[in-house]
Protein backbone atom coordinates (compact mmCIF):
# COMPACT_ATOMS: atom_id res chain seq x y z
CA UNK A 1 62.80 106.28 17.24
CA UNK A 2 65.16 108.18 19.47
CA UNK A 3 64.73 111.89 20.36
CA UNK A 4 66.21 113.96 22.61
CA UNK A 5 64.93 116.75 25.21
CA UNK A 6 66.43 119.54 26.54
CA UNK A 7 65.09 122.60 28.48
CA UNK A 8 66.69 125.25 26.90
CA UNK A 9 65.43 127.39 29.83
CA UNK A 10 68.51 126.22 31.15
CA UNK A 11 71.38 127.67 29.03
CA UNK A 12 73.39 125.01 27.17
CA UNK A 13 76.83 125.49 28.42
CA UNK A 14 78.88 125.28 24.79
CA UNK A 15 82.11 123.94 25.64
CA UNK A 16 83.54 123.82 21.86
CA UNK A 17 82.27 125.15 18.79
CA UNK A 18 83.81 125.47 15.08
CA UNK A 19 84.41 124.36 11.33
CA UNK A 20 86.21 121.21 10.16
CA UNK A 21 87.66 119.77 6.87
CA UNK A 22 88.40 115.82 6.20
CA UNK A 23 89.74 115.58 2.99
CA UNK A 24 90.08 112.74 0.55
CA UNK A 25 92.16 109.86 2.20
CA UNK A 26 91.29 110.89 5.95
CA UNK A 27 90.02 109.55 8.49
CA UNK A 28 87.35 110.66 11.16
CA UNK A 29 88.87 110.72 14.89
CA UNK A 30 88.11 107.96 17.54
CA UNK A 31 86.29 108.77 20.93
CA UNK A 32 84.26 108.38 23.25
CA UNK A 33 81.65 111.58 23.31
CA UNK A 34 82.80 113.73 26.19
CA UNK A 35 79.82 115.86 25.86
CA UNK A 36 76.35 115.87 23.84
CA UNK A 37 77.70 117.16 19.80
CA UNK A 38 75.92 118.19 17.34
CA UNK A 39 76.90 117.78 13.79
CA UNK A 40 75.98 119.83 10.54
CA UNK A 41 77.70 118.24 7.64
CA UNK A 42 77.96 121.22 4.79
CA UNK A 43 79.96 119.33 2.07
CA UNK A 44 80.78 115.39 0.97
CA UNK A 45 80.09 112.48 3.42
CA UNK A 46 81.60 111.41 6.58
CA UNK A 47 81.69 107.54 7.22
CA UNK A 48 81.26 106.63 10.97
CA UNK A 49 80.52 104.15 13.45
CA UNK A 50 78.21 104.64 16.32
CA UNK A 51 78.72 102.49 18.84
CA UNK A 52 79.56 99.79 16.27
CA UNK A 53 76.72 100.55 14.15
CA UNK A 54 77.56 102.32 10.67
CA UNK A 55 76.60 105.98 10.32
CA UNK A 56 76.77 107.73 7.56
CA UNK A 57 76.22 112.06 7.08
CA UNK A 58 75.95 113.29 3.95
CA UNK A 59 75.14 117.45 3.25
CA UNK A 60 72.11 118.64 4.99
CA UNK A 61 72.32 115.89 8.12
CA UNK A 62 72.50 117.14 11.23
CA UNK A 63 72.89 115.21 14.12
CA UNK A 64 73.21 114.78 17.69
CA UNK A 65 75.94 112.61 19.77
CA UNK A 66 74.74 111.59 23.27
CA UNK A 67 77.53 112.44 25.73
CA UNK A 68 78.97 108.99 26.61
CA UNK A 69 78.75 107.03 23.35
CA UNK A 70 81.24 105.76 21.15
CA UNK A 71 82.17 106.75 17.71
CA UNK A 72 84.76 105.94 15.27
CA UNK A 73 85.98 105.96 11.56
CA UNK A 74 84.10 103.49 9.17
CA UNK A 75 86.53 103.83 6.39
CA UNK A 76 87.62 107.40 4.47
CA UNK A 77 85.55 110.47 4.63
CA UNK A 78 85.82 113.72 2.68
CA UNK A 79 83.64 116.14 3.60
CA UNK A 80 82.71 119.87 5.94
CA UNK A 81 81.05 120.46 8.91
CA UNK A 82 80.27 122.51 11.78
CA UNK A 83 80.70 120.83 15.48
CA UNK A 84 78.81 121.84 18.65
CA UNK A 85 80.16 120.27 22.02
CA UNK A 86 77.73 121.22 24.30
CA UNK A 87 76.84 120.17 28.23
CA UNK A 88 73.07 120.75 29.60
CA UNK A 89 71.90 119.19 33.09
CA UNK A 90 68.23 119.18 30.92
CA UNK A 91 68.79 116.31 28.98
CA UNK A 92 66.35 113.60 28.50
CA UNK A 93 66.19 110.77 26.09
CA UNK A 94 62.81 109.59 24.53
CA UNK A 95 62.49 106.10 23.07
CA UNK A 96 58.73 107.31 21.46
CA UNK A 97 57.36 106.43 17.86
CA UNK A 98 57.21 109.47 15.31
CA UNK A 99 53.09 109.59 15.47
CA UNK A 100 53.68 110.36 19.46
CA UNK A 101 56.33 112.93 18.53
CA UNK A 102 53.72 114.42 16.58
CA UNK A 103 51.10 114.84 19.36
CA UNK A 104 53.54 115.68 21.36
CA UNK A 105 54.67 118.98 19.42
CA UNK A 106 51.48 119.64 17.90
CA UNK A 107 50.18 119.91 21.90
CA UNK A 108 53.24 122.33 22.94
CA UNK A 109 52.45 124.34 19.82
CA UNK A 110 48.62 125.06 20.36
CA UNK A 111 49.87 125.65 24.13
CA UNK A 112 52.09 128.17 22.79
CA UNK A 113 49.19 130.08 21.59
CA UNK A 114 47.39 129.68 24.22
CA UNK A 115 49.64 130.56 26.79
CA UNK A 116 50.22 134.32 25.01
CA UNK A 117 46.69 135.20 26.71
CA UNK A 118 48.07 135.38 30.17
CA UNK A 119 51.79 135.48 29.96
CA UNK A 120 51.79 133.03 32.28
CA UNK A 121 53.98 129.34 31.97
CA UNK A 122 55.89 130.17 29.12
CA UNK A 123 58.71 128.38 30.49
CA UNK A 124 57.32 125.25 29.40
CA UNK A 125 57.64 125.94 26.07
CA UNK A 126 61.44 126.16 26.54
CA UNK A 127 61.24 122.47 26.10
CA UNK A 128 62.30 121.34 22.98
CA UNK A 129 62.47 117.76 21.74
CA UNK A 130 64.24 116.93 18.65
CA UNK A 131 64.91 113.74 16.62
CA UNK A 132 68.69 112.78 16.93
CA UNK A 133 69.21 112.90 13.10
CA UNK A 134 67.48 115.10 10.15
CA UNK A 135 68.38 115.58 6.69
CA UNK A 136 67.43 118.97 6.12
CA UNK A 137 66.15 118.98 2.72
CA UNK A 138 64.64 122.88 2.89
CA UNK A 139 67.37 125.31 1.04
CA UNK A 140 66.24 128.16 2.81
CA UNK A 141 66.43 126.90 6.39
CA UNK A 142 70.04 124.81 5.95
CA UNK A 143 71.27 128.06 5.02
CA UNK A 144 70.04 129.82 8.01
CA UNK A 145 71.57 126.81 10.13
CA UNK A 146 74.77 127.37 8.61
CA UNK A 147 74.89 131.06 8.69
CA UNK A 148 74.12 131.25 12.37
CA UNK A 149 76.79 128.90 13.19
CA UNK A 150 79.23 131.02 11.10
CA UNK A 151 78.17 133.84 13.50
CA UNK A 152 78.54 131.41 16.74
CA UNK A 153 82.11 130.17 15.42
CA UNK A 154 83.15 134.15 14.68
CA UNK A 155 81.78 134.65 18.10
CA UNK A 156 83.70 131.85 19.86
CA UNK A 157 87.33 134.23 18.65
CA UNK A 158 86.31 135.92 21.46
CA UNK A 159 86.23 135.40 25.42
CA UNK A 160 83.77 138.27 26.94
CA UNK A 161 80.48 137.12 28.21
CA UNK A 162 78.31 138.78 25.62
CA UNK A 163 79.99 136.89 22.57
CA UNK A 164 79.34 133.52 24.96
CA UNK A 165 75.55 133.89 25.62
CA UNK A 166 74.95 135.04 21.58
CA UNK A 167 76.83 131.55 21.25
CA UNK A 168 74.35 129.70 23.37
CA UNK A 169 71.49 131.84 21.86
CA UNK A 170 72.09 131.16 18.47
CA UNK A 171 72.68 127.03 19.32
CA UNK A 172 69.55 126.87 21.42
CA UNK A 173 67.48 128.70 18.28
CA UNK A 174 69.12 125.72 16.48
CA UNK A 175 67.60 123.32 18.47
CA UNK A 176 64.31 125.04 18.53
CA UNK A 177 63.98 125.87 15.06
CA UNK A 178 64.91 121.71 14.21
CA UNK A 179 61.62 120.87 16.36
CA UNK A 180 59.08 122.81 14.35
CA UNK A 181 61.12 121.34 11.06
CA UNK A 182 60.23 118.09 12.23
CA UNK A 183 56.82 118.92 12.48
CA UNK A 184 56.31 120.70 9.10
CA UNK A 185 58.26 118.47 7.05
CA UNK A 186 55.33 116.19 8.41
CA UNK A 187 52.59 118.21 7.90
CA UNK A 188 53.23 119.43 4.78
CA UNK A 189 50.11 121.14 3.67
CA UNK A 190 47.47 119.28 5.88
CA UNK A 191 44.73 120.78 7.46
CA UNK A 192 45.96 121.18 11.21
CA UNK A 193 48.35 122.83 9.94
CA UNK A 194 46.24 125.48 7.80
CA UNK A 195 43.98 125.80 10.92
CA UNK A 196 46.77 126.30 13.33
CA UNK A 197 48.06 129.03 10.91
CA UNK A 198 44.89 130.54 10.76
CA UNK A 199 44.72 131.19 14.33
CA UNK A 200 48.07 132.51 14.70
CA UNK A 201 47.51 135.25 12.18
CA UNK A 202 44.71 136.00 14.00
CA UNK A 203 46.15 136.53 17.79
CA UNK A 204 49.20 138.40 16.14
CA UNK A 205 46.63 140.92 14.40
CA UNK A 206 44.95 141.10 17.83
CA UNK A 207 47.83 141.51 19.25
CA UNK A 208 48.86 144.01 17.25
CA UNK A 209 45.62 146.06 17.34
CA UNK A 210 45.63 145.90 21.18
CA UNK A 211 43.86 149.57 21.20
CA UNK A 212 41.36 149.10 18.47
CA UNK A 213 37.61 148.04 18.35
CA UNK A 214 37.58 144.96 16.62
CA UNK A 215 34.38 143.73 14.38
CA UNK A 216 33.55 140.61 12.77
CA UNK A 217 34.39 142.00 8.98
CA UNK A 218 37.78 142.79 10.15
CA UNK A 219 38.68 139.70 10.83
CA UNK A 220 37.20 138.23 7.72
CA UNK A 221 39.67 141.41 5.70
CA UNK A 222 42.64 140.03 7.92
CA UNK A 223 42.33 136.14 6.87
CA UNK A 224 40.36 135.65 4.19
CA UNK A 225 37.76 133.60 5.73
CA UNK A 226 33.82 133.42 6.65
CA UNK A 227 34.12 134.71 10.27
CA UNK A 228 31.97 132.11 11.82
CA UNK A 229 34.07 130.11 10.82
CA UNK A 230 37.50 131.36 11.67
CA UNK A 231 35.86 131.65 14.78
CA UNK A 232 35.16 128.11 15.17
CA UNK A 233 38.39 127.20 14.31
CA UNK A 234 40.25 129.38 17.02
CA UNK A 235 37.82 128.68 19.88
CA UNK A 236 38.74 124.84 18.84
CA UNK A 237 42.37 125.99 19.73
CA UNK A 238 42.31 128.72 21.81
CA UNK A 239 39.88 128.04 24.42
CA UNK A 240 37.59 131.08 23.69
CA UNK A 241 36.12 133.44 21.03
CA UNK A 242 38.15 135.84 18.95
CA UNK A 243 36.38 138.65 20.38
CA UNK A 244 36.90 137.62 24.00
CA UNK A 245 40.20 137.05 23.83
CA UNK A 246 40.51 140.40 22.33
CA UNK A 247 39.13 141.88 25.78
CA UNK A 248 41.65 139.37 28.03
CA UNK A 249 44.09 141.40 25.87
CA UNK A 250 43.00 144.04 26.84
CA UNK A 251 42.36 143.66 30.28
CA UNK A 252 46.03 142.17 30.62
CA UNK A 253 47.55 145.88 29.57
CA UNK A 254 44.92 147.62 32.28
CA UNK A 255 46.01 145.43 34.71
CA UNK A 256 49.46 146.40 33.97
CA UNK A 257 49.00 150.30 33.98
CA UNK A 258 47.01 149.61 36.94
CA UNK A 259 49.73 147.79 39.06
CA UNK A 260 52.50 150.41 37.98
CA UNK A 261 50.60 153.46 37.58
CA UNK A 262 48.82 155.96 38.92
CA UNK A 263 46.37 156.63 36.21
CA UNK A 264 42.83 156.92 36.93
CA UNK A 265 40.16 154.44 35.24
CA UNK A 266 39.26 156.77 32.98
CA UNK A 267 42.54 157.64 31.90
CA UNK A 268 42.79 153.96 31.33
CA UNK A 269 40.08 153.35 29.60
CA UNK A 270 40.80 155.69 26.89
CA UNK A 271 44.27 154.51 26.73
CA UNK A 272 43.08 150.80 25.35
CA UNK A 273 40.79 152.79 23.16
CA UNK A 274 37.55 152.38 24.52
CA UNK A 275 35.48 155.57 25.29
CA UNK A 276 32.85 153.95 28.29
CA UNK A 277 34.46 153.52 31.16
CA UNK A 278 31.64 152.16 32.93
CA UNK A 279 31.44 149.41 29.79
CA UNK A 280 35.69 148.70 30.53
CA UNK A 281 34.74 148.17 34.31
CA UNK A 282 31.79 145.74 33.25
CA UNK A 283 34.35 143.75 30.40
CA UNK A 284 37.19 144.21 33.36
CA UNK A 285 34.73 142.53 36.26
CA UNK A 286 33.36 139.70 33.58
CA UNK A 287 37.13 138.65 32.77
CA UNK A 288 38.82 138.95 36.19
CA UNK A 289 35.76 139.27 38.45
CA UNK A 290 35.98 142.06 40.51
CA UNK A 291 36.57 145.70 39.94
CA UNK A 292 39.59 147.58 38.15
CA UNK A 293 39.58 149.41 41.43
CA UNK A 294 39.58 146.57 43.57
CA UNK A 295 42.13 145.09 41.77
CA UNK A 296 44.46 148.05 41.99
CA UNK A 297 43.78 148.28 45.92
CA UNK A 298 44.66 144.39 45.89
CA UNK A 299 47.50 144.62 44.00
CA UNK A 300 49.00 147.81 45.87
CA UNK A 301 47.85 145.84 49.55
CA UNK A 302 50.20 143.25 48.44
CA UNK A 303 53.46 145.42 47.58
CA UNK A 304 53.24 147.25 50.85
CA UNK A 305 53.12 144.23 52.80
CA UNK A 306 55.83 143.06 50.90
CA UNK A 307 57.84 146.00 51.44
């Protein structure tokens, strides 16, 4: 099965972007692809030929031309659609069956997770691989697609800088938003993908209650489950218990208002919520392995010398 990979660290460059109509008795154009396109049919069919094999897009498909190929009427069409000529130096084709897909995204997504502990190699994740053709079967997310192409196309009227990069934006979110449809449509309701849920609720309430104690039976409020066993499941994922990755959190924003403030420890400690600062030096020292102050005098050392 063919799928295609692009960094969309790298800004797609969008060279052409709009709405077209074939009506009854027309005929699609003949070319060669100058650059990658990507199709959303909206309305009817449109009968193609893809270097001379038959191709045909009926509402929901979307799909991708590689730059290079050949295309060409196969009889009438009659139908709407959105085009997207696009170039990108991160393009990689993948000749890979739909069960290594799979593994592949399901890896990239547990990374994602994984990766919000540190902050760190989040780039990675900026590489999306997508199947060259899906029929988009879920209302809610076609219309999304459409709408946000309405917006690039409005967009494209105009020629400042700021209208260009919400073009690319909003075709890149696209392309992103088409890999983790592949992966649902899928999964359906399966297990993994319960579990994977699971944990994200989890690290977005932790997250999100950066400057709280956290206990067991809050957890168990937050998702509905036996804690041990929520626990199980995100240590399975994550690398490490709920609770610990609760203090990385937390030791992540001290390290932060260490390296570009002057508060003191204390003032620190209470910040994150936490009322022994001799306890925050211990959790600090166990997580990064030496001392909040000797961190700061580290991290300070190296600006200076920089400077």
């Amino acid at each position: 099965m063919r799928y295609f990979e692009f960094d969309l660290g790298k800004i797609p460059e969008i060279t052409l972007i709009g709405k077209e109509t074939i009506e009854p008795g027309e005929f699609h154009v003949t070319r060669i692809a100058p650059e990658y396109i990507l199709y959303v049919i909206t309305e009817g069919r449109l009968n193609l030929e893809e270097n001379g094999q038959a191709l045909s897009l009926k509402k929901g498909d979307v799909y991708i031309f590689k730059k290079g190929e050949f295309h060409c009427p196969n009889g009438q069409s009659n139908g709407r659609y959105f085009y997207v000529h696009f170039e990108t130096e991160s393009f990689r084709e993948r000749e890979i069956s739909e069960k290594e897909y799979l593994d592949f995204v399901k890896e990239k997504r547990e990374k994602n997770l994984t990766r919000s502990i540190r902050r760190r190699d989040c780039h990675s994740s900026l590489v999306t691989c997508i199947k060259q053709k899906y029929h988009i079967k879920d209302d809610g997310f076609f219309d999304y697609i459409t709408k946000s192409l309405d917006k690039c196309v409005s967009n494209s009227r105009h020629f400042d800088p700021e209208s260009y990069m919400d073009i690319s934006s909003g075709v890149s979110k696209i392309l992103m938003r088409l890999e983790k449809y592949g992966l649902s449509e899928v999964e359906g309701n399966s297990s993994d993908k319960r579990k994977y849920a699971t944990v994200k609720r989890i690290v977005r309430y932790l997250e999100e209650n950066l400057t709280k104690n956290i206990w067991s039976g809050d957890i168990e409020s937050h998702c509905g489950l036996n804690y041990d066993y929520a626990n199980r499941i995100f240590k399975r994922i994550m690398g490490t218990s709920i609770m610990k990755y609760h203090s990385i959190l937390r030791i992540e924003r001290a390290k932060t208002i260490l390296a570009v403030t002057d508060k003191s420890i204390t003032e620190i400690t209470r910040e994150l919520g936490m009322n022994d600062v001799y306890y925050f030096g211990r959790m600090f020292k166990n997580v990064e392995g030496i001392s909040p102050g000797r961190y700061r005098q580290m991290i300070k050392g190296e600006t200076e010398n920089a400077l």
